[in-house]
N, C-alpha and C. Protein backbone atom coordinates (compact mmCIF):
# COMPACT_ATOMS: atom_id res chain seq x y z
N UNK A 1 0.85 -1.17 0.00
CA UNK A 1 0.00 0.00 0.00
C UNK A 1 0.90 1.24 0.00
N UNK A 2 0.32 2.38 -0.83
CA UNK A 2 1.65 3.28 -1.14
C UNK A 2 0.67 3.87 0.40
N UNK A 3 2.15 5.51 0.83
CA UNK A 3 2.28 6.05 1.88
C UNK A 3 0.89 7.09 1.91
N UNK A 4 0.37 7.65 0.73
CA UNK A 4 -0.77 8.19 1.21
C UNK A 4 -1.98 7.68 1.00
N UNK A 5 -1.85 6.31 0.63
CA UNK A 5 -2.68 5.10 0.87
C UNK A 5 -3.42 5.29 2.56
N UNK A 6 -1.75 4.77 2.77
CA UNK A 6 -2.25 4.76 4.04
C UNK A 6 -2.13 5.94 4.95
N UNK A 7 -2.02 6.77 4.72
CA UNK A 7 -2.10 8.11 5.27
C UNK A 7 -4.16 8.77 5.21
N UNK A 8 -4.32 8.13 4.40
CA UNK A 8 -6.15 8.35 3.27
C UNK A 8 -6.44 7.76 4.70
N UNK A 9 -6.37 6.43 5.24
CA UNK A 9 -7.02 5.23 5.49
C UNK A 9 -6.91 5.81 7.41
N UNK A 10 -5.28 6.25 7.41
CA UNK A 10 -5.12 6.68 8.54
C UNK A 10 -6.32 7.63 9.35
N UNK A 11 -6.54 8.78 8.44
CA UNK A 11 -7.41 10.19 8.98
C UNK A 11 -9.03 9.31 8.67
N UNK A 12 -8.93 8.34 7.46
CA UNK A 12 -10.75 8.08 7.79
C UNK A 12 -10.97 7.23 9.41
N UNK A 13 -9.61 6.32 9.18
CA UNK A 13 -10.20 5.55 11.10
C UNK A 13 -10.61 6.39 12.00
N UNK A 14 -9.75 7.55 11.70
CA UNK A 14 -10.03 8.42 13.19
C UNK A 14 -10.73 9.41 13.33
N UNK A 15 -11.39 9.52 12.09
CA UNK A 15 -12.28 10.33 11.98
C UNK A 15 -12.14 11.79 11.15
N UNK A 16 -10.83 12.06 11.00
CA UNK A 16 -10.22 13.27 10.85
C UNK A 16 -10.17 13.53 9.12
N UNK A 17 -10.10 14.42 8.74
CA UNK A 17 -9.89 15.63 7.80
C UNK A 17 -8.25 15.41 7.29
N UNK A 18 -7.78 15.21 6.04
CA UNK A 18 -6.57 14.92 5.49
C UNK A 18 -7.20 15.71 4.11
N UNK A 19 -5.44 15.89 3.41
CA UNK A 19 -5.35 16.39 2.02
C UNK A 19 -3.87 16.52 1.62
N UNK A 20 -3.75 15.57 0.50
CA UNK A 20 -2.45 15.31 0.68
C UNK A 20 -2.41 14.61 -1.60
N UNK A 21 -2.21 15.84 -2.23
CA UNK A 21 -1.90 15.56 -3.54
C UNK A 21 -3.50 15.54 -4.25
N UNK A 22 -3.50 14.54 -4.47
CA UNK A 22 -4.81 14.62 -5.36
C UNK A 22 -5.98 13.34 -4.31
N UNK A 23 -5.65 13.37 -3.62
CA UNK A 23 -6.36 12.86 -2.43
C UNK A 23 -6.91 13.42 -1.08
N UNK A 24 -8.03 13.89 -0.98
CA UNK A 24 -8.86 14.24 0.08
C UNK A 24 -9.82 13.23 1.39
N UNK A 25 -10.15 13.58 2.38
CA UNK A 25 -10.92 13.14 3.27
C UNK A 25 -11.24 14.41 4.00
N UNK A 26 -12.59 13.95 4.03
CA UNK A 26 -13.49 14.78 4.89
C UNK A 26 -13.89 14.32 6.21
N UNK A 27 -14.38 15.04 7.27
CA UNK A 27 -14.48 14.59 8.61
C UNK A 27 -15.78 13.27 8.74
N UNK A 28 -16.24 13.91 7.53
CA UNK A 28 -17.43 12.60 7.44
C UNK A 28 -17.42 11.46 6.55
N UNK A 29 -16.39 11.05 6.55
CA UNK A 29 -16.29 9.68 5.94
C UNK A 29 -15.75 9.52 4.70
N UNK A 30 -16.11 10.91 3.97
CA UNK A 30 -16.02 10.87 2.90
C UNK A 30 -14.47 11.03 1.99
N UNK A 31 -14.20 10.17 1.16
CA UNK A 31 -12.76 10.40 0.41
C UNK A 31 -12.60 10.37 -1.13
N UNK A 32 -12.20 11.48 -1.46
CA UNK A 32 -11.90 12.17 -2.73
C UNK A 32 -11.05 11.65 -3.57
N UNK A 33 -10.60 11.87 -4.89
CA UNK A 33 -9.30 11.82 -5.45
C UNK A 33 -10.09 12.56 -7.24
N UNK A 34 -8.92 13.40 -7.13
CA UNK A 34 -9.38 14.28 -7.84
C UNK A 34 -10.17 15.36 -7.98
N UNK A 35 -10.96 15.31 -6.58
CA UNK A 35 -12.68 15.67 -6.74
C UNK A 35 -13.58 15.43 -6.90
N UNK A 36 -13.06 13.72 -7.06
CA UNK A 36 -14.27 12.83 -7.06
C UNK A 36 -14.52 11.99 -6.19
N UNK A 37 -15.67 11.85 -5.41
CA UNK A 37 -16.01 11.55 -4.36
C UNK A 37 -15.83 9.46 -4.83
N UNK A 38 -15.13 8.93 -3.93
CA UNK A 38 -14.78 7.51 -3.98
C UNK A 38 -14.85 6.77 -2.91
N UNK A 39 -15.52 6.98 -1.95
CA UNK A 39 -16.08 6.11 -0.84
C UNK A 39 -16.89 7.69 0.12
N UNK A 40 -17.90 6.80 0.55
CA UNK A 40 -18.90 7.63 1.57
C UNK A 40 -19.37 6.63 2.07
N UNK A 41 -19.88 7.91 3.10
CA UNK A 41 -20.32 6.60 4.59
C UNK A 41 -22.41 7.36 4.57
N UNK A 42 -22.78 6.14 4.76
CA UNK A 42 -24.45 6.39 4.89
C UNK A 42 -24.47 6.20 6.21
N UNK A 43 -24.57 6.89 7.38
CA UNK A 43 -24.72 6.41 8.44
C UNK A 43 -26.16 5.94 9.25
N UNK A 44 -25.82 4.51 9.49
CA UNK A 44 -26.46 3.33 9.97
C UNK A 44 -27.06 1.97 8.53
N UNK A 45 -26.25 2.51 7.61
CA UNK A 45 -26.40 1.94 6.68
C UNK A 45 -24.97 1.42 6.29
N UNK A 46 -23.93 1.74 5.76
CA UNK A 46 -22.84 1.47 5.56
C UNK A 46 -21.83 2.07 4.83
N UNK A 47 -20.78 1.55 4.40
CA UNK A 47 -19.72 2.44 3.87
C UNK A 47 -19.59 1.77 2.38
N UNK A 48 -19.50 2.74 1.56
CA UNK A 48 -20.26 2.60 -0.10
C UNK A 48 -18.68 3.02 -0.82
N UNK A 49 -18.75 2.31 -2.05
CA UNK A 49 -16.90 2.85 -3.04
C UNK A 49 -17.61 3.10 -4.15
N UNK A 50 -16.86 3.90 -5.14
CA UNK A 50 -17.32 3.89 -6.33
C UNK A 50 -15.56 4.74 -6.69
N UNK A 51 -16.40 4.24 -8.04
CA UNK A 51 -14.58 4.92 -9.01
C UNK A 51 -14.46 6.04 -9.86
N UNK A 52 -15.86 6.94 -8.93
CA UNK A 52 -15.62 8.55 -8.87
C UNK A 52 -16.48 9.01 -10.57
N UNK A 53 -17.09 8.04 -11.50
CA UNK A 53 -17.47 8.05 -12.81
C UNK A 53 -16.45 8.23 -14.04
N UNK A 54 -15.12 7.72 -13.06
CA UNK A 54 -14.16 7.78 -14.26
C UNK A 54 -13.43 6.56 -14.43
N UNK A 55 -14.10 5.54 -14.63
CA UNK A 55 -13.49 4.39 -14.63
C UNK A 55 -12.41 3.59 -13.89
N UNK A 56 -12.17 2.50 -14.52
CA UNK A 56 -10.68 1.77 -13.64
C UNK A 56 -9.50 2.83 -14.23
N UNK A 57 -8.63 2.87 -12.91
CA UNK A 57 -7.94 3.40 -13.24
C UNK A 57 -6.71 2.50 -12.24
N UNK A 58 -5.27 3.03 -12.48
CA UNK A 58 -4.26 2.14 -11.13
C UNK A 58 -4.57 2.97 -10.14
N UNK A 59 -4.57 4.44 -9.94
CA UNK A 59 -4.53 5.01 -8.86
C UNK A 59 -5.91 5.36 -8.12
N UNK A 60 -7.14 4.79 -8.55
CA UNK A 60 -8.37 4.75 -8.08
C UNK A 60 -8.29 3.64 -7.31
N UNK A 61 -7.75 2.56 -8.11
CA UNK A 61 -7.86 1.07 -7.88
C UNK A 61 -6.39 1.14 -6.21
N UNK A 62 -5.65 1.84 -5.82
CA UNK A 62 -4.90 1.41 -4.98
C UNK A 62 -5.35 2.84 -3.95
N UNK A 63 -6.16 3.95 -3.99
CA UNK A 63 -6.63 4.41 -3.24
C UNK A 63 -7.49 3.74 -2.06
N UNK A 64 -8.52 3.05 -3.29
CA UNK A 64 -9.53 1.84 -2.69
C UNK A 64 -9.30 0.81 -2.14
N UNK A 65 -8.18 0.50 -2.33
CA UNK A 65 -7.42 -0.77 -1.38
C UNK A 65 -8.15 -1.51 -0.39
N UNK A 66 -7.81 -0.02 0.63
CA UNK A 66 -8.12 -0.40 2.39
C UNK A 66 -10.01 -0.65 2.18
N UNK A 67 -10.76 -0.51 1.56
CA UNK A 67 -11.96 -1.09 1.43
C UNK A 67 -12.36 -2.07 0.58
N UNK A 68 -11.65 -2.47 -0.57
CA UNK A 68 -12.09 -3.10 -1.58
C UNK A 68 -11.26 -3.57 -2.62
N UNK A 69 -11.17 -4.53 -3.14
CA UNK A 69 -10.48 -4.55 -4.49
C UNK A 69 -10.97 -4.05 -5.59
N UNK A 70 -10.13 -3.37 -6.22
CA UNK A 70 -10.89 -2.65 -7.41
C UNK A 70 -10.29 -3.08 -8.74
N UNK A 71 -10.15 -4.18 -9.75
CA UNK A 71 -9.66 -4.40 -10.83
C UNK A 71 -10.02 -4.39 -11.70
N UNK A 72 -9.37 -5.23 -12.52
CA UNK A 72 -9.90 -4.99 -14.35
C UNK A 72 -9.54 -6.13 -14.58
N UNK A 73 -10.54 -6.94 -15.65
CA UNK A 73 -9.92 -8.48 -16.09
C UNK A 73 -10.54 -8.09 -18.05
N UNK A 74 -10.23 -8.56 -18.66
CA UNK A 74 -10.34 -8.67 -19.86
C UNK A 74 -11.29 -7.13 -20.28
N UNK A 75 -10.40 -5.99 -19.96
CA UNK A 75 -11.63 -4.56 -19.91
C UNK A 75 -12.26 -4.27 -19.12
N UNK A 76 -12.99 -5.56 -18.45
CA UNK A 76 -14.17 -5.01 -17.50
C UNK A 76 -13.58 -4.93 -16.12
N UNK A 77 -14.07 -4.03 -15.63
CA UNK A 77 -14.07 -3.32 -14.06
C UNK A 77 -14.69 -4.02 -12.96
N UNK A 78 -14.49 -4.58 -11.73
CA UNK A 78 -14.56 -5.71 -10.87
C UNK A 78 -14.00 -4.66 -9.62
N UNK A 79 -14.96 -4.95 -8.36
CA UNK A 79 -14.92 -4.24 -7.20
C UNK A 79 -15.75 -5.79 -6.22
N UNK A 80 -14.35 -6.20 -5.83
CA UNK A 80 -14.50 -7.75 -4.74
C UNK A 80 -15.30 -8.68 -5.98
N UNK A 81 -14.37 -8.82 -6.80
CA UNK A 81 -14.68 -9.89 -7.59
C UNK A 81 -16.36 -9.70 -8.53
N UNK A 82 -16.85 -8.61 -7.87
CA UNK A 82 -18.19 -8.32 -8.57
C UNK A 82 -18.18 -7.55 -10.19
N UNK A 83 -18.61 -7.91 -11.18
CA UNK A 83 -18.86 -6.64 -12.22
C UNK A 83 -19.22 -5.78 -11.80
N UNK A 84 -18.67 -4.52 -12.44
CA UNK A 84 -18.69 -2.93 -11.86
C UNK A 84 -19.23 -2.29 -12.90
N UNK A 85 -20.31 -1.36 -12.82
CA UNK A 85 -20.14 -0.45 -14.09
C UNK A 85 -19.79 0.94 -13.13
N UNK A 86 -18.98 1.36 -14.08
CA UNK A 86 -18.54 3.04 -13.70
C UNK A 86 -19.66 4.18 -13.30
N UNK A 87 -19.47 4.81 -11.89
CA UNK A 87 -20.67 5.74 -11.29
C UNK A 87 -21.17 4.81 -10.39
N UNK A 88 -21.12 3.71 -10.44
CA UNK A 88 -22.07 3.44 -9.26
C UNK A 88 -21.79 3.09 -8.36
N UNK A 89 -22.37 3.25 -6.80
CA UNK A 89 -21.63 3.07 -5.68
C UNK A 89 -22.03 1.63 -5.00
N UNK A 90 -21.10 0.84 -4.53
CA UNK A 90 -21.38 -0.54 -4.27
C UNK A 90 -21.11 -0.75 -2.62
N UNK A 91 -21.61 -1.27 -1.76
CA UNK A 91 -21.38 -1.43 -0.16
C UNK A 91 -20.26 -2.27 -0.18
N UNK A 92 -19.15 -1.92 0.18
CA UNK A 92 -17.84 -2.45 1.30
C UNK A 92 -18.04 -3.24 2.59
N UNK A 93 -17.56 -3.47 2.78
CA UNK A 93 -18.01 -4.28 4.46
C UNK A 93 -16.62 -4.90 5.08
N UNK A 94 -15.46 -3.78 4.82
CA UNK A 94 -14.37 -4.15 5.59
C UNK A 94 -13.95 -3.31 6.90
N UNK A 95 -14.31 -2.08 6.95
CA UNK A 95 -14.18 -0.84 7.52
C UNK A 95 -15.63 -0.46 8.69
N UNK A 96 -16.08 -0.15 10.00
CA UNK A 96 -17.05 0.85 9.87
C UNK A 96 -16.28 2.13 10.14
N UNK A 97 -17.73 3.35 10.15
CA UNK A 97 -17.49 4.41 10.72
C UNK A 97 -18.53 4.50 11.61
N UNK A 98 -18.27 5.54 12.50
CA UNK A 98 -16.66 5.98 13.05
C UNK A 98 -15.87 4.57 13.66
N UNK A 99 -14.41 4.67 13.88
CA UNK A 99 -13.84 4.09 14.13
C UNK A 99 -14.70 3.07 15.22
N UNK A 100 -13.97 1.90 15.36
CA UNK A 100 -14.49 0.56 16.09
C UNK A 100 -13.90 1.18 17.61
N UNK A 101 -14.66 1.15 18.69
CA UNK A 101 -14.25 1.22 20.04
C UNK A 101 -12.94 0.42 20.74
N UNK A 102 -12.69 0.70 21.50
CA UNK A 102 -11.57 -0.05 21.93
C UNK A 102 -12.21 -1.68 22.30
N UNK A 103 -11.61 -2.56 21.92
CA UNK A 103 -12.03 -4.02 22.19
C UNK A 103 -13.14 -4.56 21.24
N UNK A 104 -13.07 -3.50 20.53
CA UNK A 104 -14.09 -4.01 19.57
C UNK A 104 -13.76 -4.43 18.29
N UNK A 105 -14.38 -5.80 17.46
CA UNK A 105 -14.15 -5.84 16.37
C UNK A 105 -15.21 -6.24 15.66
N UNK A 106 -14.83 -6.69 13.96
CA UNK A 106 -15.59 -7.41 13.08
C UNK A 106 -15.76 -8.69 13.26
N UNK A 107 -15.37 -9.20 13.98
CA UNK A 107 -15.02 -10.46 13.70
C UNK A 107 -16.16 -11.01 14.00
N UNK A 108 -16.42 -12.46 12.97
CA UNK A 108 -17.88 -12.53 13.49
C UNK A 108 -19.24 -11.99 13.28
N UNK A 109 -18.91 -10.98 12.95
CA UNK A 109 -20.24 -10.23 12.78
C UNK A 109 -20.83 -10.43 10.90
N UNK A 110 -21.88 -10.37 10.50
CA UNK A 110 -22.30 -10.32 9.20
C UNK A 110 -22.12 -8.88 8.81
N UNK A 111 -21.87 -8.77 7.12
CA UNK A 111 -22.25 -7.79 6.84
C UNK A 111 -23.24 -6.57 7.20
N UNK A 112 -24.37 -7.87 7.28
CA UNK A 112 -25.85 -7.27 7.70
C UNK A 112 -26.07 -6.39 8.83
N UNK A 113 -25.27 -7.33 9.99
CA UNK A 113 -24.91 -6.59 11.13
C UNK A 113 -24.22 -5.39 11.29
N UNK A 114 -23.26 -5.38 10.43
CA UNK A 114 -22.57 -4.79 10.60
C UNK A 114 -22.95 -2.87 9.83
N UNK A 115 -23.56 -3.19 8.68
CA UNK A 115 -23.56 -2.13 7.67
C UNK A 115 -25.56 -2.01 7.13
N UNK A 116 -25.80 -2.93 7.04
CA UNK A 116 -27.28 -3.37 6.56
C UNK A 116 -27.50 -3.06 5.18
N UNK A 117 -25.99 -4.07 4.81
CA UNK A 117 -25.68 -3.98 3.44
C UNK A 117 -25.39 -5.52 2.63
């Protein structure tokens, strides 16, 4: 994972506000690249990716990392092994927001539980 990979991934755990190149986060979940909005949080619903309406790209695809795989196999665009079409936002279920409490985890838990996604 490159350094403002995880620098992106760092300020969404904790809640916080980052900007660093062509990569943004907002206090609410939300994370940019370019100006295009590429993951948001629905809260009590879950945390959603999309690839901003500009297709696969490498640096969309390794922004998205820490939530999702984002690839390409013969042209087509794949987000966790699913067909993707470009613009649309698909539920994640690796991450919540806000950050997990101390002693707390995923583990175990369903999607459903977790996101109601």
């Amino acid at each position: 994972m490159r350094k403002i990979t995880q620098e992106t991934l760092n300020a969404w755990m904790n809640g916080n506000s980052f900007s660093k190149s062509n990569t943004s986060v907002s206090k609410d979940g939300s994370v940019f690249l370019h100006g295009n909005q590429i993951i948001k949080v629905i809260k009590g619903i879950g945390v959603f990716a999309s690839d901003g309406g500009w297709g696969w790209s490498p640096t969309t695809a390794e922004r998205l990392k820490p939530w999702c795989r984002f690839n390409k196999r013969k042209g087509e665009a794949f987000i966790d092994d699913m067909p993707y079409e470009s613009g649309n936002w698909v539920c994640v279920e690796r991450y919540s927001f806000p950050k997990l409490h101390k002693g707390e985890n995923t583990i175990g838990k369903t999607a459903e539980a977790l996101y109601g996604c």
